[in-house]
C-alpha atoms as a PDB file:
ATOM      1  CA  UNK A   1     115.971 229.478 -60.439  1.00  0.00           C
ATOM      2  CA  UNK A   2     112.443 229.873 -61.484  1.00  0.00           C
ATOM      3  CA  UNK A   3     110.101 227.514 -63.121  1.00  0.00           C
ATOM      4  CA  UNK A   4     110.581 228.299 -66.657  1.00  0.00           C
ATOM      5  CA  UNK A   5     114.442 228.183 -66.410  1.00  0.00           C
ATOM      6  CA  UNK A   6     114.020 224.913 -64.747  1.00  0.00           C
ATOM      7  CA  UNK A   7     111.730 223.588 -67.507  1.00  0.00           C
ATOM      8  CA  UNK A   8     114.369 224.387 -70.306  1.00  0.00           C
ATOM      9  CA  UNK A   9     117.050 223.100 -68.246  1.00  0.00           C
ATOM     10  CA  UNK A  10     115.170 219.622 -67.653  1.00  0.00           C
ATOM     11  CA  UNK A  11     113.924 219.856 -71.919  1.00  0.00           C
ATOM     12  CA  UNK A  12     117.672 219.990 -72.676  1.00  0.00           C
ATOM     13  CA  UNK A  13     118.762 217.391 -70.800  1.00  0.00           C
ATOM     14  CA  UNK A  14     116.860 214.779 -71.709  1.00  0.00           C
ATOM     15  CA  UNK A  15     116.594 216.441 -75.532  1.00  0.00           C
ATOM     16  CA  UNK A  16     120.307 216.118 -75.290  1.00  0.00           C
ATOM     17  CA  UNK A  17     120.644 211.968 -74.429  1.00  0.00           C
ATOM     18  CA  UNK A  18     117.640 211.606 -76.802  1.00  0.00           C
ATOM     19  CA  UNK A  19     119.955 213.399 -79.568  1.00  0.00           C
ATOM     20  CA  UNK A  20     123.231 211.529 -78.241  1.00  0.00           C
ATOM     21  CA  UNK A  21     121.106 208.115 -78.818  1.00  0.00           C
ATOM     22  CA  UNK A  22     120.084 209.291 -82.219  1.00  0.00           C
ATOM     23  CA  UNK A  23     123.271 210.011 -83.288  1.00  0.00           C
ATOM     24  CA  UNK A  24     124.533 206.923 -82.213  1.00  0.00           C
ATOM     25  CA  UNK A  25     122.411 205.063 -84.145  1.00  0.00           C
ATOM     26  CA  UNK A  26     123.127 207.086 -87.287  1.00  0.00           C
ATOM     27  CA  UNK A  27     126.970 206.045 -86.343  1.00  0.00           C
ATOM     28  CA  UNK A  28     125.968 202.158 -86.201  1.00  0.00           C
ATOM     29  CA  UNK A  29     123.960 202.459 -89.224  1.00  0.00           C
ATOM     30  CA  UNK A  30     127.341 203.205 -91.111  1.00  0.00           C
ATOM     31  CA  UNK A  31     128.695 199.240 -89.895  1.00  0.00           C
ATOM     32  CA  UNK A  32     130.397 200.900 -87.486  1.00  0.00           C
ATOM     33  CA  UNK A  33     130.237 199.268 -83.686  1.00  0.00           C
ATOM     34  CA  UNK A  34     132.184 201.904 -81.442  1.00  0.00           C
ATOM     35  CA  UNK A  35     132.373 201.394 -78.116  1.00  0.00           C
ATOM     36  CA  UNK A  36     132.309 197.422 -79.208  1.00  0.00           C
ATOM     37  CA  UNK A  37     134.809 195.387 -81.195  1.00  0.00           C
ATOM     38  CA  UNK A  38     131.954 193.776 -83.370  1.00  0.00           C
ATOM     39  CA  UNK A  39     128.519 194.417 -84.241  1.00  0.00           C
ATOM     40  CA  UNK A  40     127.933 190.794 -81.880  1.00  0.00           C
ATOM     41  CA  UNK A  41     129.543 192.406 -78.829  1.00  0.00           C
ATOM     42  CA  UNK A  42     127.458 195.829 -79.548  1.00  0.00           C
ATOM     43  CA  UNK A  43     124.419 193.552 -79.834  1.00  0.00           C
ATOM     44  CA  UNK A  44     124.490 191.704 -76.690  1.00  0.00           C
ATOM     45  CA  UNK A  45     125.863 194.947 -74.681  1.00  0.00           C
ATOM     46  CA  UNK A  46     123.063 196.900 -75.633  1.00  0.00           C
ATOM     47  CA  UNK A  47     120.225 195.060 -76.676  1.00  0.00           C
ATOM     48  CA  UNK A  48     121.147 191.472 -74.714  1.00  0.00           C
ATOM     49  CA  UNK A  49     120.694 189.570 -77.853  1.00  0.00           C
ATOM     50  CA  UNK A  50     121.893 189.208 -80.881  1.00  0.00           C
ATOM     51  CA  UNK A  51     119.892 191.024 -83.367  1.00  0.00           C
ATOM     52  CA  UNK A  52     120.916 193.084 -86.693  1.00  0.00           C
ATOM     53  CA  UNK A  53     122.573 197.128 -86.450  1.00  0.00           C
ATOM     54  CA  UNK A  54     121.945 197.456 -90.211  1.00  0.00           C
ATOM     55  CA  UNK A  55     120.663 200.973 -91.595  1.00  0.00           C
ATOM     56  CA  UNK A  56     117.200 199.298 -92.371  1.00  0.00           C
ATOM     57  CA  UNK A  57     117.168 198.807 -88.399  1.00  0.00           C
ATOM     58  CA  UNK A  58     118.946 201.994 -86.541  1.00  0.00           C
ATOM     59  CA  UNK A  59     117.953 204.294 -88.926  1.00  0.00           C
ATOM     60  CA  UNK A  60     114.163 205.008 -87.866  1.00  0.00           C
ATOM     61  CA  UNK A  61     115.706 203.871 -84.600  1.00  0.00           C
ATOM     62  CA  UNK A  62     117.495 207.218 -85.538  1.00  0.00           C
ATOM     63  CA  UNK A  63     114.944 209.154 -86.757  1.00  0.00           C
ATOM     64  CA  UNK A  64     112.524 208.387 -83.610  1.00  0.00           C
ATOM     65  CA  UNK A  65     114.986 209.445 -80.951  1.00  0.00           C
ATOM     66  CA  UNK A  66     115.787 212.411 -82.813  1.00  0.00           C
ATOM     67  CA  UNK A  67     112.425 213.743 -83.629  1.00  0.00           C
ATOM     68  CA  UNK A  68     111.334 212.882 -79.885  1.00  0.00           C
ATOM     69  CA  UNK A  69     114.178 215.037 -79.099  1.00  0.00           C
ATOM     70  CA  UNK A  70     112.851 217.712 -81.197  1.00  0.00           C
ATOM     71  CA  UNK A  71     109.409 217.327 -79.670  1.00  0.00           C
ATOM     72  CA  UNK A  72     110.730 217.398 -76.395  1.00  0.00           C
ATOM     73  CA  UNK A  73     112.928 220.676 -76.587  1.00  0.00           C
ATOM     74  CA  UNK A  74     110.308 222.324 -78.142  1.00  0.00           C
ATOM     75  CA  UNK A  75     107.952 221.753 -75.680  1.00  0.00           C
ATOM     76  CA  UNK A  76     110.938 222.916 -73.071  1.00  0.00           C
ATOM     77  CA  UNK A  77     110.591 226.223 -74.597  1.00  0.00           C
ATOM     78  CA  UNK A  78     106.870 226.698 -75.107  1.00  0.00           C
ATOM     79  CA  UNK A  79     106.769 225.517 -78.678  1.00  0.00           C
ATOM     80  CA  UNK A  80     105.481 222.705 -80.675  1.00  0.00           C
ATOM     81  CA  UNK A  81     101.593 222.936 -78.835  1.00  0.00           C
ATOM     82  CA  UNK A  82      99.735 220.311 -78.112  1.00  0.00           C
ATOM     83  CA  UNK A  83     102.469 217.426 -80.626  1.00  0.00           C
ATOM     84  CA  UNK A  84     104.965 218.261 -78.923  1.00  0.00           C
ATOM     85  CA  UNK A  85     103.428 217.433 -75.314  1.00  0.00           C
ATOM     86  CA  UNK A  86     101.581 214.770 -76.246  1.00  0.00           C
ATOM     87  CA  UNK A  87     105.535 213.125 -77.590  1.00  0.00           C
ATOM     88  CA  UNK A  88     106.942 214.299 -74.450  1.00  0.00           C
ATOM     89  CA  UNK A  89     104.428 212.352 -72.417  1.00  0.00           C
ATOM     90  CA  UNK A  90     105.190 209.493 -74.818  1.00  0.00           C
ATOM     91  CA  UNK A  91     108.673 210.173 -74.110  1.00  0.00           C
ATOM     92  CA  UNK A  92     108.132 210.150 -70.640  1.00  0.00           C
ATOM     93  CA  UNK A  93     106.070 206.662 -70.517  1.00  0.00           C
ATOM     94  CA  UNK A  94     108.573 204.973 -72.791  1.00  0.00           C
ATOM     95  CA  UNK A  95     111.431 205.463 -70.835  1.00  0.00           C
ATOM     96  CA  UNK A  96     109.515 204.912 -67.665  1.00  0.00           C
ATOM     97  CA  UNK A  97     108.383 201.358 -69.350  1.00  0.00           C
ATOM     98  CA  UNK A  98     111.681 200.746 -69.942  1.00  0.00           C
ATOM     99  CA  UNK A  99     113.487 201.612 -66.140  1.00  0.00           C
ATOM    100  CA  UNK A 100     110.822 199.385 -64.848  1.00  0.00           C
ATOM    101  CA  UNK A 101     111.512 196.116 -66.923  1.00  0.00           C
ATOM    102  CA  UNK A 102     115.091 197.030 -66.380  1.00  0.00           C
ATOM    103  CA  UNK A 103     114.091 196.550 -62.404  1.00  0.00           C
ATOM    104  CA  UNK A 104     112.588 193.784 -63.426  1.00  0.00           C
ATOM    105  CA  UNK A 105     115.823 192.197 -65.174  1.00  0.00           C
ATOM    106  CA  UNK A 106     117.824 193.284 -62.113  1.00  0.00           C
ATOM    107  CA  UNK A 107     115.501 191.672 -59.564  1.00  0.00           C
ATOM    108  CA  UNK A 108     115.496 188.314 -61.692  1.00  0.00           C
ATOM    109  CA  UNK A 109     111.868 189.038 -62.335  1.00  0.00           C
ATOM    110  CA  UNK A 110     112.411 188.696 -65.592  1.00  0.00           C
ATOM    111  CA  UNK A 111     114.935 186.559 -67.483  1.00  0.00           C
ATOM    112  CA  UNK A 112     117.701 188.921 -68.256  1.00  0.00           C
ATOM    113  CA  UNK A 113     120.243 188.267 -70.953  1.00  0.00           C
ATOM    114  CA  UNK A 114     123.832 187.324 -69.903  1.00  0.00           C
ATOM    115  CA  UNK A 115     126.740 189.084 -70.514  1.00  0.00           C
ATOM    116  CA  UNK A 116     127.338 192.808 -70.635  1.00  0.00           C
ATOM    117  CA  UNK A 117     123.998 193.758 -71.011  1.00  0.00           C
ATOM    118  CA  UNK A 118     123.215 192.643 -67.056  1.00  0.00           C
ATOM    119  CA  UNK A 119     125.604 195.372 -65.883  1.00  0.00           C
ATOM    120  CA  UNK A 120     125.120 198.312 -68.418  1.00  0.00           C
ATOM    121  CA  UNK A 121     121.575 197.348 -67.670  1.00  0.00           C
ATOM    122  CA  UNK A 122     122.295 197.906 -63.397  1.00  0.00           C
ATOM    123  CA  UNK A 123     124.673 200.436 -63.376  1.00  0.00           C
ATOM    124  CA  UNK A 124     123.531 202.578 -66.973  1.00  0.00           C
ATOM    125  CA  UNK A 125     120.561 202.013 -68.352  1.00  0.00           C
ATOM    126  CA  UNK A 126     117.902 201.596 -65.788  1.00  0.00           C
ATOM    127  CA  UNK A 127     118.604 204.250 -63.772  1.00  0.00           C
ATOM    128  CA  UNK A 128     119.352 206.567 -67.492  1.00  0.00           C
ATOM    129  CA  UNK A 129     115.446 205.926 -67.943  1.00  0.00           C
ATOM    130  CA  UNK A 130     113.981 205.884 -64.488  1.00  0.00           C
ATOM    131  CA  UNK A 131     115.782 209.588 -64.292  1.00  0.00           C
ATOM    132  CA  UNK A 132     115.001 210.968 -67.926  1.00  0.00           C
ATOM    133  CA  UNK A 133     111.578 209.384 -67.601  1.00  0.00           C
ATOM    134  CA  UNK A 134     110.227 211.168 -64.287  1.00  0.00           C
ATOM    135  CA  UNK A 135     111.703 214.676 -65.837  1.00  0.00           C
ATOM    136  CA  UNK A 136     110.332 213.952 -69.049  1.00  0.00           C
ATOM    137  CA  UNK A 137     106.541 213.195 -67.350  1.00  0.00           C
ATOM    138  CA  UNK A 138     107.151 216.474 -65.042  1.00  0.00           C
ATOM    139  CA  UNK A 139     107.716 218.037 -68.196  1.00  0.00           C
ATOM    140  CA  UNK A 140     105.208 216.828 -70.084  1.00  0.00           C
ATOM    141  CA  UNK A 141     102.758 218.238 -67.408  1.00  0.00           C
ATOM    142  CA  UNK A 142     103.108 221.898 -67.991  1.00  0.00           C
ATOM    143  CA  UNK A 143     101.158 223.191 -70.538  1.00  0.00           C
END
């Protein structure tokens, strides 16, 4: 496969879970809490904490994710200049930020909530970001 194949391939992937978060969050923002019973249960599975899934919340939660998916795919395919890397590398560092301090939950480094959150955090999260993170910072390399 050669390099520009590769670079789409790697710009859709992690355009597509920045979409599939995005368009969860437009989901929540309608009081709905799929895959939990409440918006509590959502709360603590994927945040660790109890905070508020109202539209005034998940929406620019929403609209972030989905225009850094944008970005990102656009810079995939040679478009979007200069913005669109410069999200992609932003991409790249946020989800990198966020794989370590989910190493650092794991490890007991830092205090991680109880409940759900310590095993989506183990088995799904951390590693979701460590993996999307590295291709998004490859990505965000080519020019």
């Amino acid at each position: 496969m050669d390099e520009t194949a590769r670079r789409r391939r790697t710009g859709v992937a992690v355009a597509a879970v920045l979409a599939a978060d995005g368009i969860a969050h437009l989901y929540w923002a309608t009081g709905l809490t799929w895959p939990a019973a409440s918006e509590r249960a959502l709360s603590l599975a994927v945040i660790g904490l109890e905070v508020s899934f109202a539209p005034r919340v998940v929406l620019p939660l929403a609209a972030l994710t989905l225009t850094a998916a944008g970005a990102v795919l656009a810079h995939a395919h040679g478009r979007g200049g200069r913005p669109a890397r410069l999200v992609t590398g932003a991409v790249a560092g946020g989800l990198v930020v966020r794989g370590l301090a989910g190493l650092g939950w794991a490890a007991g480094l830092l205090g991680s909530p109880a409940g759900p959150f310590r095993a989506l955090n183990i088995a799904v999260y951390t590693p979701v970001c460590l993996g999307l993170g590295w291709a998004a910072a490859r990505l965000a390399r080519v020019r």
